[in-house]
Structure formats: structure tokens, C-alpha cells
N, C-alpha and C. Protein backbone atom coordinates (compact mmCIF):
# COMPACT_ATOMS: atom_id res chain seq x y z
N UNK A 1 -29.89 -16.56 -15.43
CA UNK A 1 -30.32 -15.22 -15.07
C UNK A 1 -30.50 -14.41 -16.35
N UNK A 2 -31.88 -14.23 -16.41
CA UNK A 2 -32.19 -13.01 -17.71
C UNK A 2 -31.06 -11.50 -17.57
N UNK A 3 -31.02 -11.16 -19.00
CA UNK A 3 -29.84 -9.99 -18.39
C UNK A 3 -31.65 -8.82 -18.88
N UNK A 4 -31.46 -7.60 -18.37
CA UNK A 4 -32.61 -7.15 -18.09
C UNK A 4 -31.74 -5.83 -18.68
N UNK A 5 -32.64 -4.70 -19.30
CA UNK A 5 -33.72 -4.65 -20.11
C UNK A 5 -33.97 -5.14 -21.41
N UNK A 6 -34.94 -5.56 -21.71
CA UNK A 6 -34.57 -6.06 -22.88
C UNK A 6 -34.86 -5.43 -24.04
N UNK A 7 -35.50 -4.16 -24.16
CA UNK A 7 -35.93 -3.03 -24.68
C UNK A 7 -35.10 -1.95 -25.71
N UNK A 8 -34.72 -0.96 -26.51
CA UNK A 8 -33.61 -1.00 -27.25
C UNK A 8 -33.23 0.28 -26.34
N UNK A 9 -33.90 0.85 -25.74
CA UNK A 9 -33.60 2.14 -24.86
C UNK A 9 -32.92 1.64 -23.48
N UNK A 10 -33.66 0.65 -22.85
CA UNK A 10 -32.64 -0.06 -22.14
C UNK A 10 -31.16 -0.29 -21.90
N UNK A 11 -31.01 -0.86 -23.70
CA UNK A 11 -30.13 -1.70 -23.92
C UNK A 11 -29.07 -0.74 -24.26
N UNK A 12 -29.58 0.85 -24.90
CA UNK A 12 -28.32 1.30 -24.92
C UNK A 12 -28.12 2.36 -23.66
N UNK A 13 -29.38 2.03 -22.18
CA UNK A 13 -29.08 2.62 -21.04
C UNK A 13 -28.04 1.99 -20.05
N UNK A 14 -27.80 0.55 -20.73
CA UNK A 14 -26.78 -0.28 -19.98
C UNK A 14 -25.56 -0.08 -20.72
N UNK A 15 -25.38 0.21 -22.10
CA UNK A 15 -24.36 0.63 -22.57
C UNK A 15 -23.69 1.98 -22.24
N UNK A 16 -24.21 3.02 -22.05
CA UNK A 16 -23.70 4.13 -21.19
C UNK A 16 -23.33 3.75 -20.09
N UNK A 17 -24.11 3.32 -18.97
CA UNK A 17 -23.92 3.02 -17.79
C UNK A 17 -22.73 1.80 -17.83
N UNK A 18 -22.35 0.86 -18.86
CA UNK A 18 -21.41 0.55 -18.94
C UNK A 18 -19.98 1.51 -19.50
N UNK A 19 -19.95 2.26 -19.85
CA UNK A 19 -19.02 2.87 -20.39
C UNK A 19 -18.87 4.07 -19.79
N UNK A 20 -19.73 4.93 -18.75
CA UNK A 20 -19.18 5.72 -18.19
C UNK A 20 -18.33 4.99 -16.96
N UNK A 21 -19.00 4.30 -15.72
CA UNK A 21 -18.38 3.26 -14.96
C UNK A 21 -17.14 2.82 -15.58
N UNK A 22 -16.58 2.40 -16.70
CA UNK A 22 -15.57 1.80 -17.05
C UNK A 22 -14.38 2.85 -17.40
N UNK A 23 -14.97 4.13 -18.12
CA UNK A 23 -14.16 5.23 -18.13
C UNK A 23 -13.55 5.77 -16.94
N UNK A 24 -14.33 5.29 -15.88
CA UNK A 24 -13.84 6.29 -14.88
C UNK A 24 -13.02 5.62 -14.05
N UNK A 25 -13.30 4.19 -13.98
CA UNK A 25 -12.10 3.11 -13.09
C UNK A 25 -10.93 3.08 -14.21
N UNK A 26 -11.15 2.96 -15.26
CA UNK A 26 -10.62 2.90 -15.99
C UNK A 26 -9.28 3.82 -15.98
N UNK A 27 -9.61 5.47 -15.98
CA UNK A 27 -9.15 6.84 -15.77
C UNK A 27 -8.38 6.55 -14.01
N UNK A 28 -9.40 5.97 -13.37
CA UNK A 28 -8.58 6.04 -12.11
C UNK A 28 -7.13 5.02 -11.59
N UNK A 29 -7.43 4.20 -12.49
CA UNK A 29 -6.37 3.02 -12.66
C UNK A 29 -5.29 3.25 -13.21
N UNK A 30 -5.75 4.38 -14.79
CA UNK A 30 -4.34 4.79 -14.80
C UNK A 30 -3.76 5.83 -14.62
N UNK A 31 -4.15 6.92 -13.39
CA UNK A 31 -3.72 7.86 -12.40
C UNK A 31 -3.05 6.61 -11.48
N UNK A 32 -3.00 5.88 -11.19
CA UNK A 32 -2.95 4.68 -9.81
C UNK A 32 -1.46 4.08 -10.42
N UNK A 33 -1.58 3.88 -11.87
CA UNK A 33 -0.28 3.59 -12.78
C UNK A 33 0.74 4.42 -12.81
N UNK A 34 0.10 5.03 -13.47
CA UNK A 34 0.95 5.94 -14.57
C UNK A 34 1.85 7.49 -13.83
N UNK A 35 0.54 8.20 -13.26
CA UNK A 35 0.61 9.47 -12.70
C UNK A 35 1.47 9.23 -11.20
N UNK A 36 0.40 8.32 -10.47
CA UNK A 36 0.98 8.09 -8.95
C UNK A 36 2.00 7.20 -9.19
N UNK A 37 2.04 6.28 -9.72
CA UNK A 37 2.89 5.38 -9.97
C UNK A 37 2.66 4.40 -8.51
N UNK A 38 2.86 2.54 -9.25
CA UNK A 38 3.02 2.03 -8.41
C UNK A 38 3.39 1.87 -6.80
N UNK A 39 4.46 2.69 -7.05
CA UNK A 39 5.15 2.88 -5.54
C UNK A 39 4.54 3.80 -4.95
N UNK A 40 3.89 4.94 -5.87
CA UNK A 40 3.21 6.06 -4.46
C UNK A 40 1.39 5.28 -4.19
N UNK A 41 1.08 4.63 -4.91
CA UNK A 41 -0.02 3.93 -4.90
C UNK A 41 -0.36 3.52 -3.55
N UNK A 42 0.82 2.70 -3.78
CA UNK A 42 1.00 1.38 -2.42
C UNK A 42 1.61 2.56 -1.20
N UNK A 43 2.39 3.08 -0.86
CA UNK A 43 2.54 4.30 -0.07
C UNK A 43 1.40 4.70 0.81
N UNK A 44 0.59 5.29 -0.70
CA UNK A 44 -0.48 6.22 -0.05
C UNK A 44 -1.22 4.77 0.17
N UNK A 45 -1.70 3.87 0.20
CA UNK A 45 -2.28 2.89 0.31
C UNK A 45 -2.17 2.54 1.99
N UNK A 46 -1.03 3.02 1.98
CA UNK A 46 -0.59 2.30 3.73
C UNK A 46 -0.60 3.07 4.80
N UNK A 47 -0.37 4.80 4.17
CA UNK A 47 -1.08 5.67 4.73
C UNK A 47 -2.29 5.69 5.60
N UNK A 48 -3.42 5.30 4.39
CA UNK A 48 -4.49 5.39 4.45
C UNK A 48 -5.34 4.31 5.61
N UNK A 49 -3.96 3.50 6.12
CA UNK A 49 -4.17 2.34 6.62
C UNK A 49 -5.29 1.25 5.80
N UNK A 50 -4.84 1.34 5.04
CA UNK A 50 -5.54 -0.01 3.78
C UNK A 50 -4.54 -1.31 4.10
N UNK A 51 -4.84 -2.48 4.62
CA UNK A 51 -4.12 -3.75 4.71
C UNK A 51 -3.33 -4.40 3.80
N UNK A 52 -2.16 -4.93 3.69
CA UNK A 52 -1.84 -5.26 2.64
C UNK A 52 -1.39 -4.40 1.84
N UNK A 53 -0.98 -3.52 1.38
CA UNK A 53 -0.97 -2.20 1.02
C UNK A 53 -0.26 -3.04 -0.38
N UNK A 54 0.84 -3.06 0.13
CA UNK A 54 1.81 -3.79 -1.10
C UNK A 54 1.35 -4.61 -2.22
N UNK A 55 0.52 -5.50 -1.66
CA UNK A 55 -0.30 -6.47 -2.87
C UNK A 55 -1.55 -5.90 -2.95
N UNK A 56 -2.34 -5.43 -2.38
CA UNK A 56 -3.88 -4.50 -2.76
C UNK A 56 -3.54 -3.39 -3.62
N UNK A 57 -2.71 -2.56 -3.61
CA UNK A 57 -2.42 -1.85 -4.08
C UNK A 57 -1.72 -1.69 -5.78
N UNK A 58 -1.56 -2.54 -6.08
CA UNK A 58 -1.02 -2.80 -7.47
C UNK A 58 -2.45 -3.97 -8.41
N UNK A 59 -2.68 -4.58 -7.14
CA UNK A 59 -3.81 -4.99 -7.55
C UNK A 59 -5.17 -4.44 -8.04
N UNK A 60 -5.71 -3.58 -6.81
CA UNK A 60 -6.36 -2.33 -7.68
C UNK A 60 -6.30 -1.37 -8.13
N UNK A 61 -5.05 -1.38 -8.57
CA UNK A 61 -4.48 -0.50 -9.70
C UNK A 61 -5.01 -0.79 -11.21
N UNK A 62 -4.27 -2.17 -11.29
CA UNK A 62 -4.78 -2.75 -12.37
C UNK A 62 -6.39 -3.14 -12.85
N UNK A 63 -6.10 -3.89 -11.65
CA UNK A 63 -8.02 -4.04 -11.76
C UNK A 63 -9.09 -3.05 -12.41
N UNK A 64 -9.05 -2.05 -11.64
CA UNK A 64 -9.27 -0.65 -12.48
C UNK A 64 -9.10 -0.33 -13.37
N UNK A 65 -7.51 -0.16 -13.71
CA UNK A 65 -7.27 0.12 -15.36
C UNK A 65 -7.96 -1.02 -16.05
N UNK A 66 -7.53 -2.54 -16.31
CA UNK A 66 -7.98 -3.04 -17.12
C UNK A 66 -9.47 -3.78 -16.89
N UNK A 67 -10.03 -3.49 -15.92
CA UNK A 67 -11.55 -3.98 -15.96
C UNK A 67 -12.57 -2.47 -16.06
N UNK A 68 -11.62 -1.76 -16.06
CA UNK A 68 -12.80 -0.41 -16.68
C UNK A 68 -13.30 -0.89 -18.22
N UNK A 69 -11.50 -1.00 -18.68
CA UNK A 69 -11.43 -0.87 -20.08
C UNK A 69 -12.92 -2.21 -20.58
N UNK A 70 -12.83 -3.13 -20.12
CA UNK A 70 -13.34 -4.63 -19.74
C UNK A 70 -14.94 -3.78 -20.09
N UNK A 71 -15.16 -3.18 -19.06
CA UNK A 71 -16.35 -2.87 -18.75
C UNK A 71 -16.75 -2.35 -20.00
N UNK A 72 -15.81 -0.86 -20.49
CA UNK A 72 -16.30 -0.47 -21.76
C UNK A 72 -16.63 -1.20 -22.97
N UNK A 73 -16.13 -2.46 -22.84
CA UNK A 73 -16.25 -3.40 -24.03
C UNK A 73 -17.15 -3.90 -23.75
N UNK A 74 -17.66 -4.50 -22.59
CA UNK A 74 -18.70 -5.48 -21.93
C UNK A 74 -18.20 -6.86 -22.26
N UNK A 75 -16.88 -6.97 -21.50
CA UNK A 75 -16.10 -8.61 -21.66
C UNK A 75 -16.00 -9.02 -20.25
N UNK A 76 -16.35 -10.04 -19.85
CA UNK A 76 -16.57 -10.42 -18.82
C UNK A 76 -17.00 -9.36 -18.08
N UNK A 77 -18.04 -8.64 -18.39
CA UNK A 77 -19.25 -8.05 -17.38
C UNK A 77 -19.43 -8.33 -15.90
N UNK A 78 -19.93 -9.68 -16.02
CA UNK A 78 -20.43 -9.26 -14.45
C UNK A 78 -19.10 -9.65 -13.20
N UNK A 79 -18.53 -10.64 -13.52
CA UNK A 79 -17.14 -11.11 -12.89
C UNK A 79 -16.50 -9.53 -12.33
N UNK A 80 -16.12 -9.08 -13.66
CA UNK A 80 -15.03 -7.57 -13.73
C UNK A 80 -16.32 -6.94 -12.42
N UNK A 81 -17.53 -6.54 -13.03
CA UNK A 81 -18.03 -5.38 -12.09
C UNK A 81 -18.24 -6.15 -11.01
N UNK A 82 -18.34 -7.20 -10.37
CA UNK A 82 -18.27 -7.42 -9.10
C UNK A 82 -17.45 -7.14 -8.32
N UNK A 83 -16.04 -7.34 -9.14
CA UNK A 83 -14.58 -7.58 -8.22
C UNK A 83 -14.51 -5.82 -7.86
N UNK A 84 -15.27 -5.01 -9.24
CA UNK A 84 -15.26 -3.68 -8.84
C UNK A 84 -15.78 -3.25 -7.89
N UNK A 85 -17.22 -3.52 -7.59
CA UNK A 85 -17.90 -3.39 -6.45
C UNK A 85 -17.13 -3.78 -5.58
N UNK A 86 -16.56 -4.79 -5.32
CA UNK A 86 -15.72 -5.21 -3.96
C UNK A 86 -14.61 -4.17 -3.99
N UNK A 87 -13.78 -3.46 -4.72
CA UNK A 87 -12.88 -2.34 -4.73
C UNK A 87 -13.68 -1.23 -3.57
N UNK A 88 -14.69 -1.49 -4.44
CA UNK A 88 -15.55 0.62 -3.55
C UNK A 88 -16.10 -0.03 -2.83
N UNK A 89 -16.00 -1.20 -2.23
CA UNK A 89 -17.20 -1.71 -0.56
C UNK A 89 -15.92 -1.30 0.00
N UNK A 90 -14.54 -1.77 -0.63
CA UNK A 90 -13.27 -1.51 0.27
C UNK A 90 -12.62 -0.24 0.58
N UNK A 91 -12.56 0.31 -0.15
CA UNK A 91 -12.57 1.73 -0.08
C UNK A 91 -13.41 2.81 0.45
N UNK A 92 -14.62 2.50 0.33
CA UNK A 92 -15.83 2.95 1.16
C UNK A 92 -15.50 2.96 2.60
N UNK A 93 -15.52 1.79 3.19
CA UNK A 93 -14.75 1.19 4.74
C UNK A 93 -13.96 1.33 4.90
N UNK A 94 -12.70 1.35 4.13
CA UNK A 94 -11.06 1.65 4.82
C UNK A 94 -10.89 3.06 4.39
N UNK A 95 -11.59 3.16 3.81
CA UNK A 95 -10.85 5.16 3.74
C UNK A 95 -12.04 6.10 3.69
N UNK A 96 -13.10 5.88 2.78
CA UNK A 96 -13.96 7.18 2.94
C UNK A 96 -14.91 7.35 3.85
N UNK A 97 -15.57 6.23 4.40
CA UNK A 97 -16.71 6.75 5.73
C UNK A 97 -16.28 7.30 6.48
N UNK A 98 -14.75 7.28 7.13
CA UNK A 98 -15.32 8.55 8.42
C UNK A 98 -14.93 9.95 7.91
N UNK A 99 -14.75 10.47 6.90
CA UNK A 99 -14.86 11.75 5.72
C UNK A 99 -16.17 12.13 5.92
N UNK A 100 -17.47 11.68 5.93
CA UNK A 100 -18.21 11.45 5.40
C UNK A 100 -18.92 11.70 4.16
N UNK A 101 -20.12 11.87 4.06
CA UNK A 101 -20.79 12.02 2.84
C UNK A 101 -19.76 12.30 1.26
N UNK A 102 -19.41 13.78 1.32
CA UNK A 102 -19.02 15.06 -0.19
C UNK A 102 -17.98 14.31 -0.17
N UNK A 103 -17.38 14.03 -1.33
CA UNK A 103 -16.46 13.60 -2.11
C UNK A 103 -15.41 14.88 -2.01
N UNK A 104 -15.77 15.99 -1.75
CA UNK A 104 -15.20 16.94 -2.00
C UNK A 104 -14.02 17.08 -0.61
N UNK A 105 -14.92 16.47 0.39
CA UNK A 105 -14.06 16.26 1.46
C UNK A 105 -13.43 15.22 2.21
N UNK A 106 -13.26 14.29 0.88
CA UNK A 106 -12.66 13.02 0.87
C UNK A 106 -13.54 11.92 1.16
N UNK A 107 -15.06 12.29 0.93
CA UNK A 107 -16.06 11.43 1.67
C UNK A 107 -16.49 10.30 0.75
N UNK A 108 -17.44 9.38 0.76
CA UNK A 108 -17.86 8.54 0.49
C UNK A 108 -18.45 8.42 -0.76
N UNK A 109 -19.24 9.85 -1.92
CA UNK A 109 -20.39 9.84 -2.74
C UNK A 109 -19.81 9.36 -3.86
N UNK A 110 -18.52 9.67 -3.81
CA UNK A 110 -18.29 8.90 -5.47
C UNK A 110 -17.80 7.24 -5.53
N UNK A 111 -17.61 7.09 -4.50
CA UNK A 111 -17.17 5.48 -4.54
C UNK A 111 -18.67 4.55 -4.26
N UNK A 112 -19.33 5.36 -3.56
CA UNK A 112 -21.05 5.03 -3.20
C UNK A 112 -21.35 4.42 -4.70
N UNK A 113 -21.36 5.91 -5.58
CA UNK A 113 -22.51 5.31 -6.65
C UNK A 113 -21.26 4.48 -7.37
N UNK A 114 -20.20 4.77 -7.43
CA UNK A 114 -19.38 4.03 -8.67
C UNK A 114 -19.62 2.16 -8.08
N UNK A 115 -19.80 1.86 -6.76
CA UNK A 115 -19.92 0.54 -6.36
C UNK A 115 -21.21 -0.24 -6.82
N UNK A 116 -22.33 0.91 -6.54
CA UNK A 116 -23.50 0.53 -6.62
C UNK A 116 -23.69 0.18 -8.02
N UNK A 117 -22.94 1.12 -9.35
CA UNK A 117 -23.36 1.45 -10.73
C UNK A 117 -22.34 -0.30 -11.26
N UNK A 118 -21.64 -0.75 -10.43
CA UNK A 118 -20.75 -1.66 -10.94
C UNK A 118 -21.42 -2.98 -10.58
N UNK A 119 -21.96 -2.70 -9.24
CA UNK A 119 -22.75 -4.13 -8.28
C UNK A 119 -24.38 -4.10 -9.26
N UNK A 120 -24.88 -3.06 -9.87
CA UNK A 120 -25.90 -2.75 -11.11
C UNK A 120 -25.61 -4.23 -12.13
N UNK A 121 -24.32 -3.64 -12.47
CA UNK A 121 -23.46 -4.03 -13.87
C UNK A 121 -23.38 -5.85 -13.63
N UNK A 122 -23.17 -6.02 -12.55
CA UNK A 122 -22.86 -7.63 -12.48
C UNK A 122 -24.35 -8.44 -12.18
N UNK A 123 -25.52 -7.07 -12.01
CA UNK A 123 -26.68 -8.16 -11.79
C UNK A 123 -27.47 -8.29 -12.77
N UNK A 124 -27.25 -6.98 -13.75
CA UNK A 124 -27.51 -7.32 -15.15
C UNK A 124 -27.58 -7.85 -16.00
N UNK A 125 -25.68 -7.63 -16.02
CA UNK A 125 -25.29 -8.28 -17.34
C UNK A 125 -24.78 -7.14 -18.27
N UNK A 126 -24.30 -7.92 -19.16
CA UNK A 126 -23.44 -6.19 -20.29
C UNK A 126 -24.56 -5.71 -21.54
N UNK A 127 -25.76 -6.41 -21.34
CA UNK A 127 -26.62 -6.49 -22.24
C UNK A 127 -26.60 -6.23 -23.85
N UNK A 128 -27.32 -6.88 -24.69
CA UNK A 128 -27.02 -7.25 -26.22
C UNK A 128 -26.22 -6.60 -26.67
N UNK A 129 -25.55 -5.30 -26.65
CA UNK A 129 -24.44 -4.67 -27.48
C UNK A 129 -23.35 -4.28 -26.05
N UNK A 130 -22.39 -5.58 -26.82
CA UNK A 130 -21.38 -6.27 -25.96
C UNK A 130 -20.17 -6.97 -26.43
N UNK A 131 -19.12 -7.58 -25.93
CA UNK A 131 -18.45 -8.85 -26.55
C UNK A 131 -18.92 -9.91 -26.08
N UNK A 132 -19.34 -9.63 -24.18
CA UNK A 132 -19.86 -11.00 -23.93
C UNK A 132 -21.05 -11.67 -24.76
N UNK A 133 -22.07 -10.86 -25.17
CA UNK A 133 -22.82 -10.78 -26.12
C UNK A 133 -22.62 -11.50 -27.52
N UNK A 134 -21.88 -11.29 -27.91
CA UNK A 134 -20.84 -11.59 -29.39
C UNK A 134 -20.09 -13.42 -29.12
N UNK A 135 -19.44 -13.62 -27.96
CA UNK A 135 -18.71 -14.55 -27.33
C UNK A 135 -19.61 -15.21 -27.12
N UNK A 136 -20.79 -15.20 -25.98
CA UNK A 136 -21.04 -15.92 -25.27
C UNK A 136 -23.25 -16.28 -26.02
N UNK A 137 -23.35 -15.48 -26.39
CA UNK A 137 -24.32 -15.40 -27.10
C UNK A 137 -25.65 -15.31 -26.40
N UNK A 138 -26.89 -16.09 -26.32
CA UNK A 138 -27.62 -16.65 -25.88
C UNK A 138 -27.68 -17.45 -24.77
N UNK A 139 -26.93 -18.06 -24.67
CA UNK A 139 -26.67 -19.84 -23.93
C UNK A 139 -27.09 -19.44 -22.81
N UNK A 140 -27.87 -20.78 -22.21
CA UNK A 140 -28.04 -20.64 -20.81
C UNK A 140 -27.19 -21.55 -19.94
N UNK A 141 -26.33 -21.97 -20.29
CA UNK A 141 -25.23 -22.71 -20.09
C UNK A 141 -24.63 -21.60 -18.60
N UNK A 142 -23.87 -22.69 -18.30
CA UNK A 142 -22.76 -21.96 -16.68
C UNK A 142 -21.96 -20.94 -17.32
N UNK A 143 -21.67 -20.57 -19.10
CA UNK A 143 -20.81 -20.13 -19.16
C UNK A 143 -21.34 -18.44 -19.72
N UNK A 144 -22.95 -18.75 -19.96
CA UNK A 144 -23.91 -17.55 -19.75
C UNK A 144 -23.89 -16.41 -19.07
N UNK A 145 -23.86 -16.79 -17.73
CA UNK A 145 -23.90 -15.92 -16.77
C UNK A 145 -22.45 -14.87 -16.71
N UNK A 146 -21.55 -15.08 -17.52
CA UNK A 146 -20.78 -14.06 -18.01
C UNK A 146 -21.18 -12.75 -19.07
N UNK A 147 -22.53 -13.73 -19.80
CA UNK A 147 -22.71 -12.55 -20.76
C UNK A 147 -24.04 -11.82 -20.34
């Protein structure tokens, strides 16, 4: 899979779009840590009637914190932003659609684009200014489609 654009305006439009996306899971992961802390995480997690609360909940905690950070680097790109996308398909469905729409009223718009900007990110690629980039290089090898 070509990683797309290949252009230098492109390339540093995937680098923003990588690094705001990563700042912000990133930021939310460690509110999910740090601020809420583990235990109110998983809490409010079960609240919210989210399944699993106990193990989802520490799970995308982390996930967040350290695949934002991931993202900002562009290290394992598309893997990280998939599993992200699967975070906000989950979150989308277990907690914000029946809110609807405004974020403001617990609704759907910011997990919308943050899924879409991440499910972007994994069909891409982290494009030339990257680590996967640096790591993985060129190759069209199975081990490519990481970079």
C-alpha cells in the first residue's frame, strides 16, 4: 500500500494531522491516568455502562496515552491509529450517540472526527517524516505496511 501524499505539503499535512490526533489521545490518556486516575476511569467506565469496565478501562487509558505519544512520532502508525479508531467506534456506541451530535452535550463530534482523523492515519501511513519512515524505510515487504 502506497502511503499517500507524496507531495512536500502533503507530507507535512500528515504530519500535523499526525500530531494534533496524537496530542489529544495522548492529553486524554493522561487525564484517564493521572487526573481521573485508574480507579475513577474504570468507575466512570461502568457507569457509563461500557463492558468490561475493569480491563477496557486501563486499557484505553494507556492506549491513548502511549499511542498518541506513538502517533506524534509516527511509530507504528497505522497498527496504533487503528486500535485508536476502534477506541472512538467504541465510545461513539457505548456512550456518545444517544447525547447526540455537540460534544458540548456529551455528544458524539469529537470522538466522530478524532476516529475518522485516526482510521485517516492507518490508511495512509505516517508518511516520509516519521520513525516508521526512518525504521522501516521503503520496503515493500509485510513489514512495510507499518510505515
Amino acid at each position: 500500500m502506497k502511503n499517500a501524499p507524496n507531495n512536500t505539503p502533503g507530507q507535512l499535512g500528515l504530519v500535523l494531522l499526525r500530531v494534533v490526533v496524537g496530542v489529544v489521545m495522548a492529553m486524554h490518556g493522561w487525564q484517564k491516568v493521572s487526573q481521573f486516575t485508574i480507579a475513577g476511569t474504570t468507575k466512570s467506565f461502568a457507569q457509563m455502562g461500557v463492558p468490561a469496565a475493569d480491563v477496557i478501562a486501563p486499557v484505553v487509558a494507556y492506549l491513548e496515552l502511549f499511542g498518541g505519544i506513538a502517533l506524534i512520532l509516527g511509530l507504528l502508525t497505522r497498527p496504533v491509529a487503528l486500535l485508536l479508531a476502534g477506541v472512538m467506534a467504541g465510545a461513539l456506541v457505548l456512550v456518545h450517540l444517544p447525547a447526540g451530535f455537540f460534544a458540548a452535550k456529551g455528544g458524539y463530534e469529537l470522538v466522530l472526527i478524532l476516529g475518522a482523523a485516526a482510521l485517516a492515519l492507518a490508511l495512509t501511513g505516517p508518511g516520509r517524516i516519521s520513525v516508521d519512515r526512518a525504521i522501516f524505510g521503503r520496503r515493500r515487504s509485510k513489514a512495510s505496511v507499518l510505515a
